[in-house]
Each structure stands twice: as C-alpha cells, then as structure tokens.
Protein backbone atom coordinates (compact mmCIF):
# COMPACT_ATOMS: atom_id res chain seq x y z
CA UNK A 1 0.00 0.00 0.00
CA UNK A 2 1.43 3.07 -0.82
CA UNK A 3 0.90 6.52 1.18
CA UNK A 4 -0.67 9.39 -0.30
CA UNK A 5 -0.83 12.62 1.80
CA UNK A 6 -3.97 14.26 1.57
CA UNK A 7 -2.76 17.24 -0.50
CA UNK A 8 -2.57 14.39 -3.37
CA UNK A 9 -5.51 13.03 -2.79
CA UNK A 10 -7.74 16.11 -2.19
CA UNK A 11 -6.29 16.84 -6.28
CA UNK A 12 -6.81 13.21 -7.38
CA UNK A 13 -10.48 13.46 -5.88
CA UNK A 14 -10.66 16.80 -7.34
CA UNK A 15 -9.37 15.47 -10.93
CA UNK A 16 -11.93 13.04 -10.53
CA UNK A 17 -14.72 15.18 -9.91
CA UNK A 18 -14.40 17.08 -13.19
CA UNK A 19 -13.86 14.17 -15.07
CA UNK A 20 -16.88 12.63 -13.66
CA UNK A 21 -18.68 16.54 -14.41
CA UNK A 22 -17.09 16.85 -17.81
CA UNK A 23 -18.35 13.03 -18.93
CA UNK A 24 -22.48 14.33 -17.90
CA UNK A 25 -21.70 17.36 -20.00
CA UNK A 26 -20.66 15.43 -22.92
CA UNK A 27 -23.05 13.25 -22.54
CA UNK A 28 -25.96 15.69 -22.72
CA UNK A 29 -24.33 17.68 -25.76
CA UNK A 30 -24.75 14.79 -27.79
CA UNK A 31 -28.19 13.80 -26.82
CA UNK A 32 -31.11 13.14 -29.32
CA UNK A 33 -34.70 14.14 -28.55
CA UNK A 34 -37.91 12.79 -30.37
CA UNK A 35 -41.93 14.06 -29.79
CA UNK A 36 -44.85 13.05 -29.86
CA UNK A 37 -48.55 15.09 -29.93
CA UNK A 38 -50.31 13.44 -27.06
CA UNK A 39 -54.35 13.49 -28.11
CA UNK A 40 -56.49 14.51 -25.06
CA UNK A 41 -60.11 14.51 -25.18
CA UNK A 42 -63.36 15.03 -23.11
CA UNK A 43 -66.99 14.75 -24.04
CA UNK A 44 -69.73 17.12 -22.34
CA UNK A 45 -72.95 15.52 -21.96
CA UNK A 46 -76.35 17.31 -21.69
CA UNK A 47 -77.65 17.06 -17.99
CA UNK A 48 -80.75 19.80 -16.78
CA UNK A 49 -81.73 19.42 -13.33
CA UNK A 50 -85.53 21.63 -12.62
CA UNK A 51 -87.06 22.92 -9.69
CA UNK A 52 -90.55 23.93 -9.61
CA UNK A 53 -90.51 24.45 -5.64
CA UNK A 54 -91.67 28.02 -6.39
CA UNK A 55 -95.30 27.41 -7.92
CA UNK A 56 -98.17 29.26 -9.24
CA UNK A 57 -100.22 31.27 -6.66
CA UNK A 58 -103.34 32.65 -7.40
CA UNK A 59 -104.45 34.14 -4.65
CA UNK A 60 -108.04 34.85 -3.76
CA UNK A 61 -110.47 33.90 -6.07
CA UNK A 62 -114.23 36.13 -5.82
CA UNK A 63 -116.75 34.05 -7.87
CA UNK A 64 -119.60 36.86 -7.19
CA UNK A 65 -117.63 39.85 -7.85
CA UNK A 66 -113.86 40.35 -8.60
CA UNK A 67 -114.04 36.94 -11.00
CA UNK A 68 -117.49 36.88 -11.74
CA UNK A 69 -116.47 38.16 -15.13
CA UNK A 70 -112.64 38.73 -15.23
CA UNK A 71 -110.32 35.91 -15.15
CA UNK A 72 -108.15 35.73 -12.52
CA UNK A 73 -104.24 35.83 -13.69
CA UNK A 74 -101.05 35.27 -12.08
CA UNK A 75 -97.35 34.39 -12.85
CA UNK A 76 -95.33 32.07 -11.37
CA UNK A 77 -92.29 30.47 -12.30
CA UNK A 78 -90.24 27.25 -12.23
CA UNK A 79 -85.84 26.81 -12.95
CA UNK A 80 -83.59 24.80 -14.55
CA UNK A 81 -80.04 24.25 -15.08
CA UNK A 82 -79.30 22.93 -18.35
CA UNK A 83 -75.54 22.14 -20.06
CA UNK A 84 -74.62 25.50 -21.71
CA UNK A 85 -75.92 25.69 -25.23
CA UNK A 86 -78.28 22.83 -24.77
CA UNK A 87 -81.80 22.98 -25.72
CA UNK A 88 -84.17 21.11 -23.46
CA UNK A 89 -88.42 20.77 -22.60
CA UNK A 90 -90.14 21.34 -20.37
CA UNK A 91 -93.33 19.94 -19.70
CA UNK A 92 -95.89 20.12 -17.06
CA UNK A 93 -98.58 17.01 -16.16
CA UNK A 94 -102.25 17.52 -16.16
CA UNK A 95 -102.10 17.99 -12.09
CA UNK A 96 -103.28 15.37 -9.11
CA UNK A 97 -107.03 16.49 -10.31
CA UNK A 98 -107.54 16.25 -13.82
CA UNK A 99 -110.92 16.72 -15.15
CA UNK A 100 -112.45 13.97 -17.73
CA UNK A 101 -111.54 14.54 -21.06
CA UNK A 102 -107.99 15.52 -20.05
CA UNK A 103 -104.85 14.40 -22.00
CA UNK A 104 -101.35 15.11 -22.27
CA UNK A 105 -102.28 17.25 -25.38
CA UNK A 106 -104.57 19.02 -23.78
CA UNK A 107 -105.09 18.82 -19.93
CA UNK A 108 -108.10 20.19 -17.63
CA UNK A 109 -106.72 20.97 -15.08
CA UNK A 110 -108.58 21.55 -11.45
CA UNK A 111 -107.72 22.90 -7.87
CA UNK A 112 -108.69 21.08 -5.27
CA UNK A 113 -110.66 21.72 -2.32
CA UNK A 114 -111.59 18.88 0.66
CA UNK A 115 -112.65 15.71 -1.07
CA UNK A 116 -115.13 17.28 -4.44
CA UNK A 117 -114.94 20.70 -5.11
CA UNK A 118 -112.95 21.30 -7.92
CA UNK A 119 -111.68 24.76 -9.17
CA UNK A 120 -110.45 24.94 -13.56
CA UNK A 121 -107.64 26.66 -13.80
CA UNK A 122 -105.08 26.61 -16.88
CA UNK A 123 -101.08 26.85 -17.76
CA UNK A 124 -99.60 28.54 -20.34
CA UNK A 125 -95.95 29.42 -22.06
CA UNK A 126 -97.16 32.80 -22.74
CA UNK A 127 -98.39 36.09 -21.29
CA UNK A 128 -100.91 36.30 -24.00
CA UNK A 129 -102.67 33.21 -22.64
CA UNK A 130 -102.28 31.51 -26.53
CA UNK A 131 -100.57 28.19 -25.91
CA UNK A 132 -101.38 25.86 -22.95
CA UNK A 133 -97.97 24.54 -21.21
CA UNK A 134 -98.95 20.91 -21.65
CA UNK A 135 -97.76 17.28 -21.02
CA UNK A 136 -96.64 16.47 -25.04
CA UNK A 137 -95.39 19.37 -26.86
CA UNK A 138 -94.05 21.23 -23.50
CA UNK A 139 -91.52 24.77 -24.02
CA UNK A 140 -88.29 25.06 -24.39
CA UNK A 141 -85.41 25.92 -22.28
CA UNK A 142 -81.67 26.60 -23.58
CA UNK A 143 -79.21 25.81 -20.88
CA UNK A 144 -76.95 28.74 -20.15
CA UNK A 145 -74.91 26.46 -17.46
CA UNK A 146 -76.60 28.58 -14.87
CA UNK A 147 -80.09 28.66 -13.19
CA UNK A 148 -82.56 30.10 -16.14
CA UNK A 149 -86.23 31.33 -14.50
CA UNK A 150 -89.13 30.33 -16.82
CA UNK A 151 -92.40 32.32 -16.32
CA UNK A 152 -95.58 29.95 -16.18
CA UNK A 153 -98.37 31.91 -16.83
CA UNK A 154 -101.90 31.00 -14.65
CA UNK A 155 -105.54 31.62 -15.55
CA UNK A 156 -108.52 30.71 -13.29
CA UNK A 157 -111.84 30.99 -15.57
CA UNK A 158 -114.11 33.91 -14.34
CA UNK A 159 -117.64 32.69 -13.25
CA UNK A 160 -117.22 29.33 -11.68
CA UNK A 161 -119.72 28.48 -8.90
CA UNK A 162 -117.76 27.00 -5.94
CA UNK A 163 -117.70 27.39 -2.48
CA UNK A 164 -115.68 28.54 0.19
CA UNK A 165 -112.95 26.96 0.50
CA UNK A 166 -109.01 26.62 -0.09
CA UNK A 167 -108.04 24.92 -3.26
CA UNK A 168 -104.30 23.06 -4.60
CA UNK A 169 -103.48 21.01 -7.47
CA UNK A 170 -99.92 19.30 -7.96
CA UNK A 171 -98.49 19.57 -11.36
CA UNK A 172 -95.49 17.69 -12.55
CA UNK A 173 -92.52 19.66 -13.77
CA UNK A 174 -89.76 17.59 -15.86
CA UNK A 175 -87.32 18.60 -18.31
CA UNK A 176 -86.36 16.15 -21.23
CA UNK A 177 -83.11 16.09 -22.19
C-alpha cells in the first residue's frame, strides 16, 4: 500500500470530480430528442336538473264579484339548469285532479278543495294566454350552465260556482333532455 498525503488526494479526488462533471456534459451535448402530440379529449354531456318548488299562486279567487267576469291571472315560475348551449323541454302534467276529457295534449286541469270541489284553472308558455304549457309538446329551455327562470303563466276561468274553501293542485314539472 502506498501513502498518499492528503494534499494528493484532495487533487486526485478533485481530478476526478471534473472528469466525472465533464463526462455528464458530454453526454448531454450529444443527446437526441424525439416528440410526440399526445391526443387529449373530453366529451360534455347534456344534464338539466328543474325545480318547480316556487309554484303558481293565485291568490283569492271572488266568484260573485272580482271573478265573476274577469279571469283571474297570475305568474309564477319554475328553474332549470341545463348544459350551456343545450336545448331542453319542459313539460308540465295535467295535475293530481284532472278533469275527464284531459290528456297530455290538452289537460283540464282543477284545484282542489276537501274531497269534491274542484276549481279549472289553466297553464300557459305565454303572457298572452295563446298556448297551454302541456304534457306532449311542453316549451323550451336553452341551458346557459346557470339557473334560467321560466315564467308559467296562470288563468282561473271567471264565473265558476264553488264554495268557500281553499283549493291546490300538484303539477309535474320535468325537463327532457
């Protein structure tokens, strides 16, 4: 074994070090590179979720004077979120009292009161009272990605006979997507 002092080997080690540094750098300088385009993808599907919580209230309804010959009107109003861009319906059922005669086409629909008093009432798209928001055809919504309100427009005929009394219906909202 031979002996070294430590001023020799602190510049062998120190040799060694840049030899070691000098071989990385060479290396890299003559490295080759390739690509590739990685695809990525994603698909967006159409999903509406609706809430009809707030309703249609009409209020007081005076057979003998206020309504005897004026229809009684109101707005109400139900939301949905819909996929922006997307175009859904909206339809609403005939109600829990549906008169005879009633269809999806064309529903009767009727409030409610105790176990047989019925009060007509009808839906509608529009504030001009010309199409009946129905079970078939429905209206429809565009989704904006945010809650969108939709009016629903009420009518309770003028002149009905019934008595004293407080009247519901339940209609079902859905949106077809």
């Amino acid at each position: 074994m031979q002996n070294y002092s430590k001023s020799a080997f602190s510049k062998a080690a120190v040799i060694a070090a840049f030899a070691v540094a000098g071989s990385f750098s060479a290396g890299m300088a003559n490295a080759a590179t390739a690509t590739s385009n990685l695809p990525v993808s994603a698909t967006v599907s159409a999903s509406c979720t609706i809430d009809a919580s707030a309703g249609v209230a009409f209020g007081t309804y005076d057979p003998i004077v206020a309504n005897a010959s004026t229809d009684l009107t109101t707005t109400g109003s139900l939301s949905t979120t819909c996929t922006n861009g997307f175009d859904a319906t909206v339809t609403l059922g005939q109600g829990d009292n549906a008169d005879s005669g009633s269809s999806d086409a064309a529903p009767l629909r009727r409030m409610l009161s105790g176990t047989t008093d019925f009060l007509s009432y009808q839906l509608y798209t529009d504030a001009g009272h010309a199409t009946t928001w129905d079970n078939s055809t429905g209206a429809t919504v565009t989704g904006t990605g945010a809650a969108v309100t939709t009016n629903v427009y009420g009518v309770v005929t003028a002149g009905q006979n019934v008595p004293v009394g407080s009247y519901a219906d339940t209609v079902l909202a859905t949106v077809s997507f």
